[in-house]
PDB file of N, CA and C in Angstrom:
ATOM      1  N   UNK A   1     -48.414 -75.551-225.906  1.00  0.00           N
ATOM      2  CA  UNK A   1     -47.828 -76.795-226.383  1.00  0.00           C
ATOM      3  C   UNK A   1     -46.654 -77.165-225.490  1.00  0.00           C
ATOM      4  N   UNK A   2     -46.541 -78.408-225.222  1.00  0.00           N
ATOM      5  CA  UNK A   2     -45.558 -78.609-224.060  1.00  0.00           C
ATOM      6  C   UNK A   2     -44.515 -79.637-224.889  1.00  0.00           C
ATOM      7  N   UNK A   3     -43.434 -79.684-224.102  1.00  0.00           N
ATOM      8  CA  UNK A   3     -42.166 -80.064-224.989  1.00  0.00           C
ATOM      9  C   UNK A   3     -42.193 -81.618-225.719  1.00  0.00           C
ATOM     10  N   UNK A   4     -41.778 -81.899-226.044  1.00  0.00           N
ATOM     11  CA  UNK A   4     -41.663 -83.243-227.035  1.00  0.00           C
ATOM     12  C   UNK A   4     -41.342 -84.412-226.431  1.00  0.00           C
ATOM     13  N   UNK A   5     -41.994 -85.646-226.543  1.00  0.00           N
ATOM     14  CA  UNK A   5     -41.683 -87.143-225.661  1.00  0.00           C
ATOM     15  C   UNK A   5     -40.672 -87.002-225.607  1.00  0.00           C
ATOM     16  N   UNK A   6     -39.701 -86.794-224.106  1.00  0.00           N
ATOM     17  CA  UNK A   6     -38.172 -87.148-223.976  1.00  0.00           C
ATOM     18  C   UNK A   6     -37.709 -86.285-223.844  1.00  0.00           C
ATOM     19  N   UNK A   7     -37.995 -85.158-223.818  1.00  0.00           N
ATOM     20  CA  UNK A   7     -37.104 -83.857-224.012  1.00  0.00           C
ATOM     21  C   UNK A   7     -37.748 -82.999-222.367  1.00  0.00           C
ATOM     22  N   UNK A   8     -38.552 -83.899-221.800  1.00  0.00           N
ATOM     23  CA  UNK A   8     -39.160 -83.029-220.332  1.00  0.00           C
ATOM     24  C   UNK A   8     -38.538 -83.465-219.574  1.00  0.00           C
ATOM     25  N   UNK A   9     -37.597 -84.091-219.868  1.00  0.00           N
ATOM     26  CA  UNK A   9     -36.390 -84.150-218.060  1.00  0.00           C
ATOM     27  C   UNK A   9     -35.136 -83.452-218.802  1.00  0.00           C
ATOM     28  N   UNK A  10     -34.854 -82.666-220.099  1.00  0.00           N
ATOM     29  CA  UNK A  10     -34.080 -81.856-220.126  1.00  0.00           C
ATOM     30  C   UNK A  10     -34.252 -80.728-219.921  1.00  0.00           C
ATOM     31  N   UNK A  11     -35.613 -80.446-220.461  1.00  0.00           N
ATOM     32  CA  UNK A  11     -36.319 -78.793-219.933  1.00  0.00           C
ATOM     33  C   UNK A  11     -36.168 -78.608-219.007  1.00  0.00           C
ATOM     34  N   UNK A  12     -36.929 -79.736-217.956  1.00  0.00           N
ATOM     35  CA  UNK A  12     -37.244 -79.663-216.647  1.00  0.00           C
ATOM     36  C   UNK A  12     -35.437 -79.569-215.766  1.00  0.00           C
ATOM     37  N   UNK A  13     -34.795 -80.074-216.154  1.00  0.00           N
ATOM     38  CA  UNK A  13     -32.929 -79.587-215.852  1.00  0.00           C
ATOM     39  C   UNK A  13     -33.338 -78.091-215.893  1.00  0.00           C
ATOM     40  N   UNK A  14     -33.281 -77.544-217.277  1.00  0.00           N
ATOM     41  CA  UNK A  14     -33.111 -76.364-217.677  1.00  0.00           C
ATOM     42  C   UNK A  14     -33.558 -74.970-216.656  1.00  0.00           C
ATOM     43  N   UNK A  15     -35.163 -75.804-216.711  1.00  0.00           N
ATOM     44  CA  UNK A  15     -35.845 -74.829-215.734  1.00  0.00           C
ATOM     45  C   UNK A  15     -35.512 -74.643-214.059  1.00  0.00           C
ATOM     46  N   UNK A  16     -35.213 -75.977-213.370  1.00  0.00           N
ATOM     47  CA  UNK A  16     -34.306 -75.692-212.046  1.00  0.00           C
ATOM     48  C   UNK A  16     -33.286 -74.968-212.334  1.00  0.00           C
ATOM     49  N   UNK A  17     -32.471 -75.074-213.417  1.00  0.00           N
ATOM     50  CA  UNK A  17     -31.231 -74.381-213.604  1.00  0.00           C
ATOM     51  C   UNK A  17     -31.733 -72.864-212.985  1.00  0.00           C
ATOM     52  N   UNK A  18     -32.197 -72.342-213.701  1.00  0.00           N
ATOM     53  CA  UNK A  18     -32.650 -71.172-213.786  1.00  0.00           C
ATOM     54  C   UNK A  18     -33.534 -70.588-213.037  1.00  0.00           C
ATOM     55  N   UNK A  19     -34.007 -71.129-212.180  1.00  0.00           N
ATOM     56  CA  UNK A  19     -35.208 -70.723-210.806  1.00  0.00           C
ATOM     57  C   UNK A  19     -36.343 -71.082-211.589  1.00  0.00           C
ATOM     58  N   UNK A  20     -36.597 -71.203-212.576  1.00  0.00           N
ATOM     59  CA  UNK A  20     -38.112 -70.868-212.899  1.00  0.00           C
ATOM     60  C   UNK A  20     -38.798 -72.032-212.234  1.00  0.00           C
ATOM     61  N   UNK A  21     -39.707 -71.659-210.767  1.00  0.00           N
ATOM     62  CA  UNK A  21     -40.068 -72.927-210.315  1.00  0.00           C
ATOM     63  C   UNK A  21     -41.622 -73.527-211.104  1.00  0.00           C
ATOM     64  N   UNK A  22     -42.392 -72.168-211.596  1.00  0.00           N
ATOM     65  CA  UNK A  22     -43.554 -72.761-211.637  1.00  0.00           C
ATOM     66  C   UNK A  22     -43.575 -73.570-213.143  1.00  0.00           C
ATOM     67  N   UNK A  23     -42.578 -72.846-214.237  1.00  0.00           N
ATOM     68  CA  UNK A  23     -42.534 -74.154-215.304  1.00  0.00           C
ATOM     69  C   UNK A  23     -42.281 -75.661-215.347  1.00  0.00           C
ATOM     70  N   UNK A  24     -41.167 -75.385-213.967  1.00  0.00           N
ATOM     71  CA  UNK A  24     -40.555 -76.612-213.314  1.00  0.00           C
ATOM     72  C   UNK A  24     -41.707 -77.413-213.061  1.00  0.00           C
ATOM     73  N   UNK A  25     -42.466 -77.199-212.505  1.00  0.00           N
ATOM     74  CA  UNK A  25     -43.482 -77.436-211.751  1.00  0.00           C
ATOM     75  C   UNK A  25     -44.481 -78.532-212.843  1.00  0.00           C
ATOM     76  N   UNK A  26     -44.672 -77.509-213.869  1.00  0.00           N
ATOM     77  CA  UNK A  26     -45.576 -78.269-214.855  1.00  0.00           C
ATOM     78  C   UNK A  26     -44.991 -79.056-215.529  1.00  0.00           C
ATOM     79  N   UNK A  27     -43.580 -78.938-215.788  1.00  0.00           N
ATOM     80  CA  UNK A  27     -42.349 -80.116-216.635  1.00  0.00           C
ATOM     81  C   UNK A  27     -42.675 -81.578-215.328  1.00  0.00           C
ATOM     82  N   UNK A  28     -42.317 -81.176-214.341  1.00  0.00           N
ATOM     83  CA  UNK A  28     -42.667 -82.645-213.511  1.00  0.00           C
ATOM     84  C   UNK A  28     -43.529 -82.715-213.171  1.00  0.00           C
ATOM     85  N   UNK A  29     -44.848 -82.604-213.358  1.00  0.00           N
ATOM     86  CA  UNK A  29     -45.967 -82.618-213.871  1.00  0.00           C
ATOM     87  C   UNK A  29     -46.221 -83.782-214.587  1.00  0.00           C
ATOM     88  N   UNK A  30     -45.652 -83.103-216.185  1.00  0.00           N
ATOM     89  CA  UNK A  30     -45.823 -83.687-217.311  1.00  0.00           C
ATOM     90  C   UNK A  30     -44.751 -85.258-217.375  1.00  0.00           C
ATOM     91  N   UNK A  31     -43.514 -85.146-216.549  1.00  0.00           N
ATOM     92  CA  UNK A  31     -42.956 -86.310-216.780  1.00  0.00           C
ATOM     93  C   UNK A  31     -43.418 -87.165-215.669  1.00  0.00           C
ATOM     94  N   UNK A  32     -44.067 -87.354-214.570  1.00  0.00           N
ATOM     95  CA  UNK A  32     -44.929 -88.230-213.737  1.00  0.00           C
ATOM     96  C   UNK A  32     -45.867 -88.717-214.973  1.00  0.00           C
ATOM     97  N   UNK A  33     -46.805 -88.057-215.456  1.00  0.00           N
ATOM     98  CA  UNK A  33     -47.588 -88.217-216.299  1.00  0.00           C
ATOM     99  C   UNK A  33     -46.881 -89.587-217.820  1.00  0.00           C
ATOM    100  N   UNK A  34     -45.904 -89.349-217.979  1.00  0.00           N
ATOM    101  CA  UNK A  34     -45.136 -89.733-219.028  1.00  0.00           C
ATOM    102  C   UNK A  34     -44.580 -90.923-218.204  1.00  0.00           C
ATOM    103  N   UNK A  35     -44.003 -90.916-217.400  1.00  0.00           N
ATOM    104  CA  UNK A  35     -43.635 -92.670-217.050  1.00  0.00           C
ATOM    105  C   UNK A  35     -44.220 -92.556-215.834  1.00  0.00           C
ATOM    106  N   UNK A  36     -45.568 -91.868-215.543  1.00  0.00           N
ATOM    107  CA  UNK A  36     -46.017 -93.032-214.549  1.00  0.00           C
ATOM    108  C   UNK A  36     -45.327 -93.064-213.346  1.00  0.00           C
ATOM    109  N   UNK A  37     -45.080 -92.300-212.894  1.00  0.00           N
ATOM    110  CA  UNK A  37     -43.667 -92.331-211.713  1.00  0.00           C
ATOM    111  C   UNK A  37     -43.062 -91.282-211.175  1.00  0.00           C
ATOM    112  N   UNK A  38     -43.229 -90.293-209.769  1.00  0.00           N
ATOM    113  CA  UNK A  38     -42.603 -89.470-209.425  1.00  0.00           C
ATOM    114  C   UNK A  38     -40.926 -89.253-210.052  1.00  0.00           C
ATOM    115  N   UNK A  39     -41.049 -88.283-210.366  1.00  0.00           N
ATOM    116  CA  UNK A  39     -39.175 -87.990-210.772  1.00  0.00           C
ATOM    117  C   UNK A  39     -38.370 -88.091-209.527  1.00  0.00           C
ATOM    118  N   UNK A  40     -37.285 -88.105-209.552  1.00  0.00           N
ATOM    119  CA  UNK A  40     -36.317 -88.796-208.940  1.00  0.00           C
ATOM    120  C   UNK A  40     -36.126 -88.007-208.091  1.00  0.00           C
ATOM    121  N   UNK A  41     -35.665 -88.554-206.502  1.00  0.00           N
ATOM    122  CA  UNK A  41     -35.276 -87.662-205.217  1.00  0.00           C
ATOM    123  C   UNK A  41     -34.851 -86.725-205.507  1.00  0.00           C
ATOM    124  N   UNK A  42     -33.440 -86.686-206.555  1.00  0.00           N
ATOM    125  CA  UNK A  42     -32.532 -85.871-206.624  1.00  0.00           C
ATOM    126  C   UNK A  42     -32.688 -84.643-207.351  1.00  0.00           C
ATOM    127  N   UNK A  43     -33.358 -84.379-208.374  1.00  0.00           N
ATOM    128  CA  UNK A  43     -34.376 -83.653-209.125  1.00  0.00           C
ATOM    129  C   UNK A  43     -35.093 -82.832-207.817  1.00  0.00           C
ATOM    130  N   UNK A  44     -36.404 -83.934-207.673  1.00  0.00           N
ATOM    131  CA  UNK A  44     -36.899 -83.242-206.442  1.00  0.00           C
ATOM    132  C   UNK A  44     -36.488 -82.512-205.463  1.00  0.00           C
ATOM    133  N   UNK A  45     -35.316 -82.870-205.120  1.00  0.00           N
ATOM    134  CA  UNK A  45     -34.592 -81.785-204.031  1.00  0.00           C
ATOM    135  C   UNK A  45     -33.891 -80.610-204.775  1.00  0.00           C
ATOM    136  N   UNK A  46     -34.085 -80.219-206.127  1.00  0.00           N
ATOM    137  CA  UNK A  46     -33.634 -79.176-206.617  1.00  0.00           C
ATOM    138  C   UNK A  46     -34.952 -78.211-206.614  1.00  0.00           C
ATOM    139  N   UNK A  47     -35.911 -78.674-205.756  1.00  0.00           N
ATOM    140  CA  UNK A  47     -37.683 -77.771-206.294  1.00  0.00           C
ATOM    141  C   UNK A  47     -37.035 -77.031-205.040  1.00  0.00           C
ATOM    142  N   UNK A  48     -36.622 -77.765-203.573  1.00  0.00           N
ATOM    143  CA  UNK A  48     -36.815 -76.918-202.604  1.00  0.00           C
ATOM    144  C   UNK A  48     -36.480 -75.599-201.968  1.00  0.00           C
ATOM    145  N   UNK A  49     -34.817 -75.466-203.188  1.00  0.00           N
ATOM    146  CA  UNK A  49     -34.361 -73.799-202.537  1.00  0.00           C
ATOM    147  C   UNK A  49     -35.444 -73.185-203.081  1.00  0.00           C
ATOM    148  N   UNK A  50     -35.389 -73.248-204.339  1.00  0.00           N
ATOM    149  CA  UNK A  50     -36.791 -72.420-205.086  1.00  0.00           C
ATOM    150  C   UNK A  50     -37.782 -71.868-204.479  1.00  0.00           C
ATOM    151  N   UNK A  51     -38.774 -73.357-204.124  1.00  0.00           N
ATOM    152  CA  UNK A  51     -39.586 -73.437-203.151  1.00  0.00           C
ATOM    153  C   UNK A  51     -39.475 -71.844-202.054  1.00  0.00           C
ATOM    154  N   UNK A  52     -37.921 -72.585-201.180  1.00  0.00           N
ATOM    155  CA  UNK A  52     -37.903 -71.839-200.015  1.00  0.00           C
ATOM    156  C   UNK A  52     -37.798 -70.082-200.220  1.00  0.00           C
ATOM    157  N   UNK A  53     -37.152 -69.962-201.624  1.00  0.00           N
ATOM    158  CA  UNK A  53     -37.554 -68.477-201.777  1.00  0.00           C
ATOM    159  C   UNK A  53     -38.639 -68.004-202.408  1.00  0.00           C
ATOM    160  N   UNK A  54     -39.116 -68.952-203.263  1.00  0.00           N
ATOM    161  CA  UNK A  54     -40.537 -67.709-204.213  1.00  0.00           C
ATOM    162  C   UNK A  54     -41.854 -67.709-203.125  1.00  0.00           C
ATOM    163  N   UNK A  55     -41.415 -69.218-202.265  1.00  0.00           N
ATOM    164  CA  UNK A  55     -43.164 -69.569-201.581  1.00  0.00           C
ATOM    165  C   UNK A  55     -42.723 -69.932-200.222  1.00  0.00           C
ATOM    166  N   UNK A  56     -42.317 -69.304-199.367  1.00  0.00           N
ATOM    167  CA  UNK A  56     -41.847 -69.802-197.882  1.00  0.00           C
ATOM    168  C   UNK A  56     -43.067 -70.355-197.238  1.00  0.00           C
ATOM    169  N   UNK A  57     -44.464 -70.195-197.231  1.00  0.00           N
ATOM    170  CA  UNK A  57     -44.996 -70.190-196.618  1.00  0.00           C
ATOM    171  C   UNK A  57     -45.535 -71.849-197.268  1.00  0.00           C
ATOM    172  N   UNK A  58     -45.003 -72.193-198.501  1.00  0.00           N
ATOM    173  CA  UNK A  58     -45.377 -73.707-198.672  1.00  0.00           C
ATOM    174  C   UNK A  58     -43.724 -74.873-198.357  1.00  0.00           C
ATOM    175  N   UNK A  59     -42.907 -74.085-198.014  1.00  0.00           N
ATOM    176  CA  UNK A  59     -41.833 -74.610-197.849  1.00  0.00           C
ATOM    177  C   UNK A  59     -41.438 -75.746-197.483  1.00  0.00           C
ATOM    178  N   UNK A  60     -42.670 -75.570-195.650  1.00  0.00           N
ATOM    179  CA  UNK A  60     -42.681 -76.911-194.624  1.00  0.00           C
ATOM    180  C   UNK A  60     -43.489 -77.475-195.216  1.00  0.00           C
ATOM    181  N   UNK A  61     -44.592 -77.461-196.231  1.00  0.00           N
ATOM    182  CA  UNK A  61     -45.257 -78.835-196.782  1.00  0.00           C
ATOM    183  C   UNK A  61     -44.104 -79.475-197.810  1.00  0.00           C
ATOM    184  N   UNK A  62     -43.640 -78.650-198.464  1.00  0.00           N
ATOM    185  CA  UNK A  62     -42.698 -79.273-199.572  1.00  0.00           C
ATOM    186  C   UNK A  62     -41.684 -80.241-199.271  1.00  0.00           C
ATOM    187  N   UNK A  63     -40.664 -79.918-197.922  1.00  0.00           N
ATOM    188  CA  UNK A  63     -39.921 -80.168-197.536  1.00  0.00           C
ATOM    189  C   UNK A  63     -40.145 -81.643-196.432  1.00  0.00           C
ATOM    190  N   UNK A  64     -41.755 -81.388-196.401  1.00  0.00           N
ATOM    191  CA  UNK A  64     -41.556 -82.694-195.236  1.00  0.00           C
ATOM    192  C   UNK A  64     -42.084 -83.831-196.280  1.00  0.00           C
ATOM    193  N   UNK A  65     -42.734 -83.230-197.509  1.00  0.00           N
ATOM    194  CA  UNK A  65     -43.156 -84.597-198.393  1.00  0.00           C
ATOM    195  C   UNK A  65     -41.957 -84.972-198.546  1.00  0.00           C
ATOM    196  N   UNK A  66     -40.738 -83.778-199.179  1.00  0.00           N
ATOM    197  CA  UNK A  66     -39.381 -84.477-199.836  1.00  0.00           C
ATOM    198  C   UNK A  66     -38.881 -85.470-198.653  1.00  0.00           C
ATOM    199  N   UNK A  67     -38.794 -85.373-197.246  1.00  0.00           N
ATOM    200  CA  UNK A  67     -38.200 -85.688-196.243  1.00  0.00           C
ATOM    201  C   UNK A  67     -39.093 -87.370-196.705  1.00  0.00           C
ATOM    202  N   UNK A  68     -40.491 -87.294-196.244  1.00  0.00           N
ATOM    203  CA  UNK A  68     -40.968 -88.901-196.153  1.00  0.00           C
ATOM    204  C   UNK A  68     -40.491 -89.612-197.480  1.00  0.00           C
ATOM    205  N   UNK A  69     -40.234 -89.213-198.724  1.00  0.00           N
ATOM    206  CA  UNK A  69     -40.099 -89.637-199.851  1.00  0.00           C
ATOM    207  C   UNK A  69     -38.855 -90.142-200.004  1.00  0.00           C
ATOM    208  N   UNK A  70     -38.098 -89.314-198.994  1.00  0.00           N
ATOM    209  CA  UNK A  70     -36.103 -89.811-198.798  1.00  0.00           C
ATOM    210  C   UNK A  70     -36.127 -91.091-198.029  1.00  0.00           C
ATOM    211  N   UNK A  71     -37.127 -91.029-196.827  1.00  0.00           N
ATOM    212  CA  UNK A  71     -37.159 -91.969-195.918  1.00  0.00           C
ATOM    213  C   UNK A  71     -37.662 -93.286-196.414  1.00  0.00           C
ATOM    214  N   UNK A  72     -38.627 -93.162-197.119  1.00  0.00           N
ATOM    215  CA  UNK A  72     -39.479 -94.211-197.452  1.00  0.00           C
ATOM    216  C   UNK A  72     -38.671 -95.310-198.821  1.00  0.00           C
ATOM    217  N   UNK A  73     -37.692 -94.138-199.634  1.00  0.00           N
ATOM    218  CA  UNK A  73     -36.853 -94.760-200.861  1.00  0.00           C
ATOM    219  C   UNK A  73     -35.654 -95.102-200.776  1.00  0.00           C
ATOM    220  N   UNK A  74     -34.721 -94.500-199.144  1.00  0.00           N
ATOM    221  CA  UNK A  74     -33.750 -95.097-199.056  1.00  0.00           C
ATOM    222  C   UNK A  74     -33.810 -96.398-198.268  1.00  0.00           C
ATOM    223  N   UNK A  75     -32.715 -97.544-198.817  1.00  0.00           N
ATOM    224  CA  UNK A  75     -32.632 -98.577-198.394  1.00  0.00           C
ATOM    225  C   UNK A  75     -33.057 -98.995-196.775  1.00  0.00           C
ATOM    226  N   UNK A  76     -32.293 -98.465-196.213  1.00  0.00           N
ATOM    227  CA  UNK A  76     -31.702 -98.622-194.836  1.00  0.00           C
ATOM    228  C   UNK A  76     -31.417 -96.963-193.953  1.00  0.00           C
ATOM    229  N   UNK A  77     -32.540 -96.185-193.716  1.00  0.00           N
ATOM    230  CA  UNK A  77     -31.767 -94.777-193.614  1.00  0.00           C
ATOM    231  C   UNK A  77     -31.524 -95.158-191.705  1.00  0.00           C
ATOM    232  N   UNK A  78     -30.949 -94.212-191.240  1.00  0.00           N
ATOM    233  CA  UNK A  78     -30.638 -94.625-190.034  1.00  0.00           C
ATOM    234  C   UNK A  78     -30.949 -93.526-189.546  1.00  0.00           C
ATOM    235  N   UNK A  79     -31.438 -93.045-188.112  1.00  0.00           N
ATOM    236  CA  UNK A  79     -31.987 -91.602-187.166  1.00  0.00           C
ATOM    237  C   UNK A  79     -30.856 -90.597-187.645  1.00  0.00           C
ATOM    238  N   UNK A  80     -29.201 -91.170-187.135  1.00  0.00           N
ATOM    239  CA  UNK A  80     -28.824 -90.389-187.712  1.00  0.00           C
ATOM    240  C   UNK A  80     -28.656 -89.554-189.252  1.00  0.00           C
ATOM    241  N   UNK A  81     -29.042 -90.010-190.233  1.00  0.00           N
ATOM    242  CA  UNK A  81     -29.068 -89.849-191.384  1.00  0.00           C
ATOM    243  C   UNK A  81     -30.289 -89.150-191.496  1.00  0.00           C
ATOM    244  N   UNK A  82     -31.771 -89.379-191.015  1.00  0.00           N
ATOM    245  CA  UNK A  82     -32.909 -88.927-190.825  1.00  0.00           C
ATOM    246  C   UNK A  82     -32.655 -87.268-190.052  1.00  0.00           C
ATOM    247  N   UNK A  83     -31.629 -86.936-189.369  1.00  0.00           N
ATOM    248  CA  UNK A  83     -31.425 -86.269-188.404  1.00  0.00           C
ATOM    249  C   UNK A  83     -30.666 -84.921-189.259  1.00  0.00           C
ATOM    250  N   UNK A  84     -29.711 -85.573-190.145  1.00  0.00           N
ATOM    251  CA  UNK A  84     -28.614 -85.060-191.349  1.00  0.00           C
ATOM    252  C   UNK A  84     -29.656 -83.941-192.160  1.00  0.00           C
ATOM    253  N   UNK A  85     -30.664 -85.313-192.619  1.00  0.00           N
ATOM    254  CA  UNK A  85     -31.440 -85.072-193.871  1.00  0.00           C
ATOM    255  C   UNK A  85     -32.543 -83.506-193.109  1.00  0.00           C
ATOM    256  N   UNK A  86     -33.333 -84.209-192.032  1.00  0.00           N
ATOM    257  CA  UNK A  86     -34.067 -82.674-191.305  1.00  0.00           C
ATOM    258  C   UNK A  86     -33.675 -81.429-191.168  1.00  0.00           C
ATOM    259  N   UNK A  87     -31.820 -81.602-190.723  1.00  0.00           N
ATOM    260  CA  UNK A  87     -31.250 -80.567-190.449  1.00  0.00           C
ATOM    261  C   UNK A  87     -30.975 -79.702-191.532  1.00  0.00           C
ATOM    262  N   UNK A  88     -30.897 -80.225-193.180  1.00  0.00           N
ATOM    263  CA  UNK A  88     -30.620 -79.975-194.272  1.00  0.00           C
ATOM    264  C   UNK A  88     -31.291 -78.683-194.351  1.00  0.00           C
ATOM    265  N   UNK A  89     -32.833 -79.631-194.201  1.00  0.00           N
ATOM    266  CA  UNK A  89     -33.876 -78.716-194.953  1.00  0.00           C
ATOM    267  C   UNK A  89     -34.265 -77.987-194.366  1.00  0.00           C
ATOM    268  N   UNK A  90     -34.536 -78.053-193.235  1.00  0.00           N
ATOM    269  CA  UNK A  90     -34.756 -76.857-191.879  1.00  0.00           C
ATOM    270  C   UNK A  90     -33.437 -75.583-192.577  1.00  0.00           C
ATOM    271  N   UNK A  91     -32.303 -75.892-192.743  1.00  0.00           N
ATOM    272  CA  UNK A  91     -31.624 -74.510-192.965  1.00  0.00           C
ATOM    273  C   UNK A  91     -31.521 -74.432-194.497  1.00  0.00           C
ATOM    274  N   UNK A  92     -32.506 -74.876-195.168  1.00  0.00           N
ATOM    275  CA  UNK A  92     -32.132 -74.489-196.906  1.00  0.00           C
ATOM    276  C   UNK A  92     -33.552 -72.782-197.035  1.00  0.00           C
ATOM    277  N   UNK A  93     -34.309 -72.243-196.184  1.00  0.00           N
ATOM    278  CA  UNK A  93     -34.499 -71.226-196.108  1.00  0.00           C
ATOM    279  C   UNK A  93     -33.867 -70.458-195.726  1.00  0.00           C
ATOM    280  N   UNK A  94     -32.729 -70.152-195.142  1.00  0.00           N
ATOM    281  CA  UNK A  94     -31.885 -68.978-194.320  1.00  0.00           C
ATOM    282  C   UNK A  94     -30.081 -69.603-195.608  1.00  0.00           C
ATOM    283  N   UNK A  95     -30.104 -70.813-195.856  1.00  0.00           N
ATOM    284  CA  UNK A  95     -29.155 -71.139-196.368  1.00  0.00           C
ATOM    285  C   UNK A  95     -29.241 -71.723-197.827  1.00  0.00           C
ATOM    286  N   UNK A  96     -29.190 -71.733-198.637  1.00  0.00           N
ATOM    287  CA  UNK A  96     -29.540 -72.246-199.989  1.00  0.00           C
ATOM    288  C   UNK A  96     -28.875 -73.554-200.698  1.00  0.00           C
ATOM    289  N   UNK A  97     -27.904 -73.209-199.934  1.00  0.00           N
ATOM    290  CA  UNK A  97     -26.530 -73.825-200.172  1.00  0.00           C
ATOM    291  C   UNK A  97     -25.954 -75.272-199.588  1.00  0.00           C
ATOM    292  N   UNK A  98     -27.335 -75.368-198.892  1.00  0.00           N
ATOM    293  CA  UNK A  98     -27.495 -76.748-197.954  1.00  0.00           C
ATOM    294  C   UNK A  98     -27.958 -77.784-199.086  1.00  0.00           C
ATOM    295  N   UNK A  99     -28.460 -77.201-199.971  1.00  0.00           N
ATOM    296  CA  UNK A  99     -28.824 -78.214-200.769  1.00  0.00           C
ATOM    297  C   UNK A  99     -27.747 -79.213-201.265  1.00  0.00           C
ATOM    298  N   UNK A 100     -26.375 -78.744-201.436  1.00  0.00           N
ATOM    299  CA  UNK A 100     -25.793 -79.754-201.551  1.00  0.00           C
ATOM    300  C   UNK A 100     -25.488 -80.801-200.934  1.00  0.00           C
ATOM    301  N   UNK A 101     -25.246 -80.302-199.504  1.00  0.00           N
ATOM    302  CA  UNK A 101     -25.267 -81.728-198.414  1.00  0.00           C
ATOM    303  C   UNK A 101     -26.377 -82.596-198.617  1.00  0.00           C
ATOM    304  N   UNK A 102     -27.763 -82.152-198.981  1.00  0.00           N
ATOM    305  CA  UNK A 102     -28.838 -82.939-199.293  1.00  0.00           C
ATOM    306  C   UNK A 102     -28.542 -83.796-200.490  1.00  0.00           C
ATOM    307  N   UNK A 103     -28.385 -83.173-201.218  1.00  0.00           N
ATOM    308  CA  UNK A 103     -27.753 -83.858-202.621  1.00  0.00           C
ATOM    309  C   UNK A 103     -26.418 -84.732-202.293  1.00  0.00           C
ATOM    310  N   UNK A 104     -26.056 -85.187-201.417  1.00  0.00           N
ATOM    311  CA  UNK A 104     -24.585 -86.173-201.028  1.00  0.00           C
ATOM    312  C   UNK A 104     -25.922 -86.919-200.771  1.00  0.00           C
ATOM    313  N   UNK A 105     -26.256 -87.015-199.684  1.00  0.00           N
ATOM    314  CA  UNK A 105     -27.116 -87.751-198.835  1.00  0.00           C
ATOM    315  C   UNK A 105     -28.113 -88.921-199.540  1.00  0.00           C
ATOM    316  N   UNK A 106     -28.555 -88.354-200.788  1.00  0.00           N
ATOM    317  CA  UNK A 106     -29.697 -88.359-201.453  1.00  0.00           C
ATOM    318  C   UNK A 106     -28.845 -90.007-202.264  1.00  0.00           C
ATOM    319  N   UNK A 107     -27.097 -89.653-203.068  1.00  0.00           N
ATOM    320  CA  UNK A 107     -26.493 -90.321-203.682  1.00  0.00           C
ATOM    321  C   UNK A 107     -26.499 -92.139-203.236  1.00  0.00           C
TER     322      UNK A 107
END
């Protein structure tokens, strides 16, 4: 049984909180499903440390969808900003902690 109309983008918080990627996984799942609509960049860029530690070897698919999905939803991104954003994710496997610069970027 999966959580209650409205309550799957708090789980789905809950579960990034906490690493659990593959519940994560099925929570945004279930809220695409529910409005119809990828969840939000910023969300999304909380799958990728995860990502980069439980599944390295799906990392570079994860990371270059998140990359076209930044590109394609921000207004106006510029090479340099494109350049920011690559460099992010290229070091959020060796660094985890990059995610926050991604998360400025993303704002």
């Amino acid at each position: 049984m999966g959580p209650r109309p409205g309550r799957a983008a708090a789980e789905l918080d809950a579960a990034l909180t906490r690493g659990e990627l593959r519940h994560a996984i099925a929570l945004a799942d279930e809220l695409r499903s529910e409005r119809a609509r990828p969840i939000d960049l910023r969300t999304a860029a909380r799958f990728l440390p995860l990502i980069a530690e439980a599944s390295p070897g799906e990392f570079d698919m994860w990371a270059i969808r998140w990359l076209r999905r930044w590109l394609s939803e921000t207004p106006t991104p510029t090479i340099d900003q494109a350049v920011d954003v690559a460099s992010g994710l290229a070091a959020l496997p060796v660094e985890p902690d990059a995610i926050a610069a991604l998360q400025e970027l993303v704002r």
